[in-house]
Protein backbone atom coordinates (compact mmCIF):
# COMPACT_ATOMS: atom_id res chain seq x y z
CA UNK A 1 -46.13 72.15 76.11
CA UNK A 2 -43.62 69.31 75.65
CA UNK A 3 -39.94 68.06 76.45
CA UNK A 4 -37.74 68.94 73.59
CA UNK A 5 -34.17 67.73 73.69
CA UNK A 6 -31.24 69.77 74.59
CA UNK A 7 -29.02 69.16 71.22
CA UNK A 8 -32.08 70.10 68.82
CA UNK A 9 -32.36 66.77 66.81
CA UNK A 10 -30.86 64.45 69.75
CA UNK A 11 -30.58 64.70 73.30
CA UNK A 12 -26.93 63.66 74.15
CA UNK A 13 -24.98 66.58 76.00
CA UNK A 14 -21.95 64.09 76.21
CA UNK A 15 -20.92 60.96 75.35
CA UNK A 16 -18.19 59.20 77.23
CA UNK A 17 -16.09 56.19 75.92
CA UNK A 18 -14.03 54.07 78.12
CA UNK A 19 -11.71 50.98 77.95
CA UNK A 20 -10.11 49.37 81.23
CA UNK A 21 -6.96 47.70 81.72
CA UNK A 22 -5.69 44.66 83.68
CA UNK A 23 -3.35 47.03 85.81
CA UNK A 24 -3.36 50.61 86.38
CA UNK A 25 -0.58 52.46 84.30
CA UNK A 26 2.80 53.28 85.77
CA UNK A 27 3.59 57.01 86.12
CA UNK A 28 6.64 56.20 83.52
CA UNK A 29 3.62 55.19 80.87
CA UNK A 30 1.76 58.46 81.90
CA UNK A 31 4.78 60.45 81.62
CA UNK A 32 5.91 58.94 77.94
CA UNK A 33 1.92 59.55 76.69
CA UNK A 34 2.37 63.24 77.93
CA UNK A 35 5.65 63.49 76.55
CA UNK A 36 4.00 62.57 73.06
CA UNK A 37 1.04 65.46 73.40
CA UNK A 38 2.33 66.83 69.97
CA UNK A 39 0.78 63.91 68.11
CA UNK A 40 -2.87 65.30 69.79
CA UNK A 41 -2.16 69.12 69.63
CA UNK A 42 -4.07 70.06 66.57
CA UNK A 43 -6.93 68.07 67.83
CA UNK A 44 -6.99 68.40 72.21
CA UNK A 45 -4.42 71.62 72.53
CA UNK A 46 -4.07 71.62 76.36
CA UNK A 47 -2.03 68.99 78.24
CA UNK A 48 -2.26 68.56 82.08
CA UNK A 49 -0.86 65.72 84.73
CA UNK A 50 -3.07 65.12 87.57
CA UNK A 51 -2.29 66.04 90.84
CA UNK A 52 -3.01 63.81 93.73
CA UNK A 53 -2.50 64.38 97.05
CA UNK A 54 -2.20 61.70 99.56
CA UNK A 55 -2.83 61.56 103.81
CA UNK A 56 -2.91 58.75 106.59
CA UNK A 57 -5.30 58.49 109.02
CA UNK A 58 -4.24 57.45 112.40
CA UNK A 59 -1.70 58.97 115.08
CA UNK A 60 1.38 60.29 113.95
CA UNK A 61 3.43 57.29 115.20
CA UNK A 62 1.53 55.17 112.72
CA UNK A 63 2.01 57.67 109.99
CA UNK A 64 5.36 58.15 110.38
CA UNK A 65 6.34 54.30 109.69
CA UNK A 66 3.84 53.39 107.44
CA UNK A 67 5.11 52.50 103.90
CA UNK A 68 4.19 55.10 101.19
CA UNK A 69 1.56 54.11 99.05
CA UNK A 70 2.63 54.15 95.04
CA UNK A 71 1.08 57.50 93.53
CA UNK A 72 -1.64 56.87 91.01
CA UNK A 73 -0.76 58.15 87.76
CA UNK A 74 -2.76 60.47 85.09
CA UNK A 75 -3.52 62.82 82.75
CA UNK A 76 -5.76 64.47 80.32
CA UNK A 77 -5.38 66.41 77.18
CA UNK A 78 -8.81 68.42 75.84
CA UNK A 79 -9.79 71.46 74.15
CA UNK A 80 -12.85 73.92 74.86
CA UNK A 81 -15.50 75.30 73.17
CA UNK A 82 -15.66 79.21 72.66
CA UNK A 83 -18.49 79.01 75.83
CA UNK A 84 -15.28 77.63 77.82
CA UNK A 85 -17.33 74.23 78.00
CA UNK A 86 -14.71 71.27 77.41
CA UNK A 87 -15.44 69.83 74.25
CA UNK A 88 -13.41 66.84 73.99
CA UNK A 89 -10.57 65.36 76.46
CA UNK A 90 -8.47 62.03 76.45
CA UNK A 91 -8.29 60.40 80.36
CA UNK A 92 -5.90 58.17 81.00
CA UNK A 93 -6.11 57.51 84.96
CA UNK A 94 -5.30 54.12 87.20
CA UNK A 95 -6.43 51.66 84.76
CA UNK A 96 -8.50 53.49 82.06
CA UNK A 97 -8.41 55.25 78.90
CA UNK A 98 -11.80 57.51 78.92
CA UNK A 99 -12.43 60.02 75.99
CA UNK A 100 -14.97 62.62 76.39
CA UNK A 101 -17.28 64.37 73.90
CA UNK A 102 -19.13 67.05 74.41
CA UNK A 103 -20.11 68.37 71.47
CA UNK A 104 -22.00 65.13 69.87
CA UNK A 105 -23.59 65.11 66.60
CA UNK A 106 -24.19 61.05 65.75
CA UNK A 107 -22.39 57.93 66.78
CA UNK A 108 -20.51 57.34 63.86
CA UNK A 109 -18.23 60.44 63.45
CA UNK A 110 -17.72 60.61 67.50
CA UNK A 111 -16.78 56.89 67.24
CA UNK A 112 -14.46 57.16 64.69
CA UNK A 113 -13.22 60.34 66.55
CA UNK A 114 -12.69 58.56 69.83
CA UNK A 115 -11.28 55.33 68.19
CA UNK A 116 -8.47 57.74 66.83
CA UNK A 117 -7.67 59.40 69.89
CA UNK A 118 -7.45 55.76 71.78
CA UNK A 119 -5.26 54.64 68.95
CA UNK A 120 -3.09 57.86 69.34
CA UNK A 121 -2.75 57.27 73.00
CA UNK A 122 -1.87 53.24 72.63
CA UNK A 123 0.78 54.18 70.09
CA UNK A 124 2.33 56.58 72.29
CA UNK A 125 2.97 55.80 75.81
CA UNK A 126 0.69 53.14 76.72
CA UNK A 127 1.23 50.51 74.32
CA UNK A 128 2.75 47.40 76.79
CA UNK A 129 1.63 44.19 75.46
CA UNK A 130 1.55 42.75 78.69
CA UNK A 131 -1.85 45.41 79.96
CA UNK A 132 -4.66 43.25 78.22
CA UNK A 133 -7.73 45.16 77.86
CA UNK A 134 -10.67 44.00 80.36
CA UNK A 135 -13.71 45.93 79.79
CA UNK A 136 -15.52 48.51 77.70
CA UNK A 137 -17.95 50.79 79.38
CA UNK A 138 -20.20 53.49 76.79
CA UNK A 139 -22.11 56.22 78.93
CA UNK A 140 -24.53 58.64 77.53
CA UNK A 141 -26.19 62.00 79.48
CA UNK A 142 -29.46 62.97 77.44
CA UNK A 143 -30.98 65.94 78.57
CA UNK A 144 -34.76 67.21 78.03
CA UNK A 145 -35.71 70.21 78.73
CA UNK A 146 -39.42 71.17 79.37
CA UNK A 147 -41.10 73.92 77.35
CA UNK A 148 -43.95 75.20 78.51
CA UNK A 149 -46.28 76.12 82.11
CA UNK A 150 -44.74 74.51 84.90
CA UNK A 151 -47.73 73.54 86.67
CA UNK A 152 -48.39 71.47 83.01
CA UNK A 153 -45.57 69.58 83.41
CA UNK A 154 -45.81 65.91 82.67
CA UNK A 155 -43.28 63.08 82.74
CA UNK A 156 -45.33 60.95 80.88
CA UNK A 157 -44.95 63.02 77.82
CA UNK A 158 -41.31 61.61 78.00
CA UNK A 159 -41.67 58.52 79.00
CA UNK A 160 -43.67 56.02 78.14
CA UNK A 161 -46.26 54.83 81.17
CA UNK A 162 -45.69 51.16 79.70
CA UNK A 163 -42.19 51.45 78.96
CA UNK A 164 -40.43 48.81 80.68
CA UNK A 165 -37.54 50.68 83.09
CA UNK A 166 -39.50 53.51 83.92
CA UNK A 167 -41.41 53.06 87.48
CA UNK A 168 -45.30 54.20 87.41
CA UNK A 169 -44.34 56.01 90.32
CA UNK A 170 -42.47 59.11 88.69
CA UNK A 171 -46.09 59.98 87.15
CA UNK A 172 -47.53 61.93 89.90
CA UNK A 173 -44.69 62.94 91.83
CA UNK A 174 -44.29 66.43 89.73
CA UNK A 175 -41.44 67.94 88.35
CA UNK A 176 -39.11 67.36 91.17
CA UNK A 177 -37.97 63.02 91.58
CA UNK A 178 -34.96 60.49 91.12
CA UNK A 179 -34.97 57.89 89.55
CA UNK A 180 -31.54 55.19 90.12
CA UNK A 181 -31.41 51.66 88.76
CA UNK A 182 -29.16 49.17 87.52
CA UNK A 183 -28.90 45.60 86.80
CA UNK A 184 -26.48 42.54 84.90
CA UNK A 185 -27.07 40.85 81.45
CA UNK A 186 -25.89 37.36 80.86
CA UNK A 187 -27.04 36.22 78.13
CA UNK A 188 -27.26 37.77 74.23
CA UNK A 189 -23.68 39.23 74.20
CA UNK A 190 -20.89 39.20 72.11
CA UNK A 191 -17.92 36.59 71.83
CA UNK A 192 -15.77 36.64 75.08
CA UNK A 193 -17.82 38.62 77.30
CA UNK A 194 -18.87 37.37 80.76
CA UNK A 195 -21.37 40.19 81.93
CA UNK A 196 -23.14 43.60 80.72
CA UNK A 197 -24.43 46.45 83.61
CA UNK A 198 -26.83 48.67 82.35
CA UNK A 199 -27.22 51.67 84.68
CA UNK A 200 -29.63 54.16 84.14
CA UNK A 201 -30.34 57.22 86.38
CA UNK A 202 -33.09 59.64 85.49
CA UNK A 203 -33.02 63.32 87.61
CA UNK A 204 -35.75 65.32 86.97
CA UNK A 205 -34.96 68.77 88.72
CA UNK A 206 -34.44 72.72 87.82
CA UNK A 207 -31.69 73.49 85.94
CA UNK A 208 -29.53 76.98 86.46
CA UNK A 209 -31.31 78.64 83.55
CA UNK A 210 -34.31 77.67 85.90
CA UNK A 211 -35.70 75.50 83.58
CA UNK A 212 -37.07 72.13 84.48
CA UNK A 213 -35.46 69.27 82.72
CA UNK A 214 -34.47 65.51 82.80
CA UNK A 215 -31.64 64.09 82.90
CA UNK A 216 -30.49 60.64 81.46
CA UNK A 217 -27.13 59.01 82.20
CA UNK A 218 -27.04 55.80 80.64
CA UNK A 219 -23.77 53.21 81.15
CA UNK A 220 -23.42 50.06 79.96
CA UNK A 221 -20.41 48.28 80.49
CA UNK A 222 -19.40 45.09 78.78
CA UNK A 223 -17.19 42.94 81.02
CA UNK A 224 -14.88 40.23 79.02
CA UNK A 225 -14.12 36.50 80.33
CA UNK A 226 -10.46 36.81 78.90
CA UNK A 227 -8.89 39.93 78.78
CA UNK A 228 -7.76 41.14 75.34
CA UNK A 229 -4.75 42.13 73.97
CA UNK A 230 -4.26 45.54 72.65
CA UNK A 231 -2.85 45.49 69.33
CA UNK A 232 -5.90 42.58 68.81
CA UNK A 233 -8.96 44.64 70.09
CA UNK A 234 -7.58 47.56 68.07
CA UNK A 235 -6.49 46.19 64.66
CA UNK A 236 -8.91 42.81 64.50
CA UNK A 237 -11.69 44.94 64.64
CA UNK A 238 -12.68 43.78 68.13
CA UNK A 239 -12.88 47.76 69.68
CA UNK A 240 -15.80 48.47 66.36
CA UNK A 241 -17.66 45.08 67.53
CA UNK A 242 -17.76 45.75 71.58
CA UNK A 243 -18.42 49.90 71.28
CA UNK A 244 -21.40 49.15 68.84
CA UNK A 245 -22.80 46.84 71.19
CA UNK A 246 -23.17 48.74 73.58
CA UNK A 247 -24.37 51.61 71.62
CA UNK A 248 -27.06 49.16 70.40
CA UNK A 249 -27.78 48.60 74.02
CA UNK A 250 -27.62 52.50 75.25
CA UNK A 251 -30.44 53.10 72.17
CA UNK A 252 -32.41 49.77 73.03
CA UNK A 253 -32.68 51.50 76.83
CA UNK A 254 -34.22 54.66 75.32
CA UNK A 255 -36.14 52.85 73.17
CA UNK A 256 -37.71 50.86 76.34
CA UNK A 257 -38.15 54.45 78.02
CA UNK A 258 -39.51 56.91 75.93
CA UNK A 259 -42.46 57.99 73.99
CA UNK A 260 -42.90 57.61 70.43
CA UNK A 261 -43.15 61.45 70.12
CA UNK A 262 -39.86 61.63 71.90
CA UNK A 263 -37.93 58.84 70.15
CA UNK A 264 -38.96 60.70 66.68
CA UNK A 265 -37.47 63.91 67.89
CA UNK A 266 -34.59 62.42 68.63
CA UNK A 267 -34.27 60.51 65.35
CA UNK A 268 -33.19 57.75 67.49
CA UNK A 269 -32.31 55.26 64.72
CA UNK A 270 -30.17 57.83 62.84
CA UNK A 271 -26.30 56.94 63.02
């Protein structure tokens, strides 16, 4: 009876990579990005704008002189697995460019993946010099899945009882608990950046295939002191530097969480 990780030799069910912008994009940007979705066709086939819809809240009077508030802008493009699962997708949305992988395998091929697609996207549509780049935010969902007699089940053959950002408290509350916690670094970061949050919420609960599992989301997100141009944290090697860090970070987290056992079936120092 153990936890065994969803993905077989890791745990990640998807990966999301996202970098923010001074100002959200205008829908003219949005528009000339989905104009352009024949660059990303072989790679995300479907294109969609989002749809928002917007209301007031007040008597009619109000409403009917109030100013209209500007539309946010956005899109995606993706493409599915044969399951109909997405697989990957590019965001752009108010003031971010997210992409989403769902089909991980090891940081380095999903990074240079996702770097691609954020290139692609800069090149073509959202590439004003003026929208300096102000963050970088990595986010990780790990999920475990437990093998094995329920009434057996354990957290602390997941987690380590010393591990420093788990609570002793999840140990005897059974298979069914939350776990939601967050916090700032200031200190030990990379050139430029002000702050680091490192989120991490831990559900423990039945999933549809009524199997009891864990969940992990991890998110760090690296805050800068001045924001950074684009063409600069693209070509100067700036995007490589920020994303690793806080992949370093997102493995240092599990690495403070789990058992040894676990970490090994992970192969959490593999790239």
């Amino acid at each position: 009876m153990a936890f065994e990780p969803k993905s077989g030799d890791h745990a990640i069910i998807e990966a999301v990579l996202t970098v923010s912008f001074a100002r959200a994009f205008t829908d003219a940007e949005i528009g000339a990005l989905f104009d352009q979705h024949a660059v990303f066709q072989d790679t995300l086939p479907r294109a969609q704008r989002l749809q928002y819809m917007q209301f007031m809240l007040g008597n009619s009077d109000a409403a009917s002189v109030a100013p209209p508030l500007p539309t946010p802008a956005g899109l995606f493009f993706d493409r599915f697995q044969p399951d109909g699962k997405i697989s990957w997708r590019l965001r752009a949305d108010n003031n971010s460019l997210s992409i989403n992988c769902a089909e991980y395998s090891r940081w380095t091929p999903v990074w240079q993946q996702a770097l691609k697609l954020m290139k692609d996207a800069m090149n073509n549509g959202l590439s004003d010099p003026s929208n300096f780049i102000v963050s970088v935010q990595l986010q990780t969902l790990d999920l475990f899945e437990w093998v094995g007699d329920e009434s057996k089940y354990s957290a602390d053959l997941l987690f380590d009882r010393n591990g420093a950002l788990t609570s002793t408290a999840i140990f005897d509350k059974g298979p069914l608990w939350h776990l939601h916690q967050g916090w700032y670094f200031y200190a030990g970061l990379p050139d430029n950046c002000e702050k680091m949050l490192e989120r991490i919420n831990i559900d423990s609960l039945k999933q549809v295939n009524s199997r009891w599992s864990v969940r992990m989301d991890v998110n760090h997100s690296l805050d800068f002191i001045r924001p950074i141009e684009v063409d600069k944290f693209f070509e100067y090697g700036m995007a490589d530097t920020y994303f690793d860090f806080v992949h370093q970070a997102n493995k240092s987290a599990l690495r403070s969480s789990l058992t040894s056992e676990s970490k090994s079936k992970i192969k959490l120092d593999a790239q």
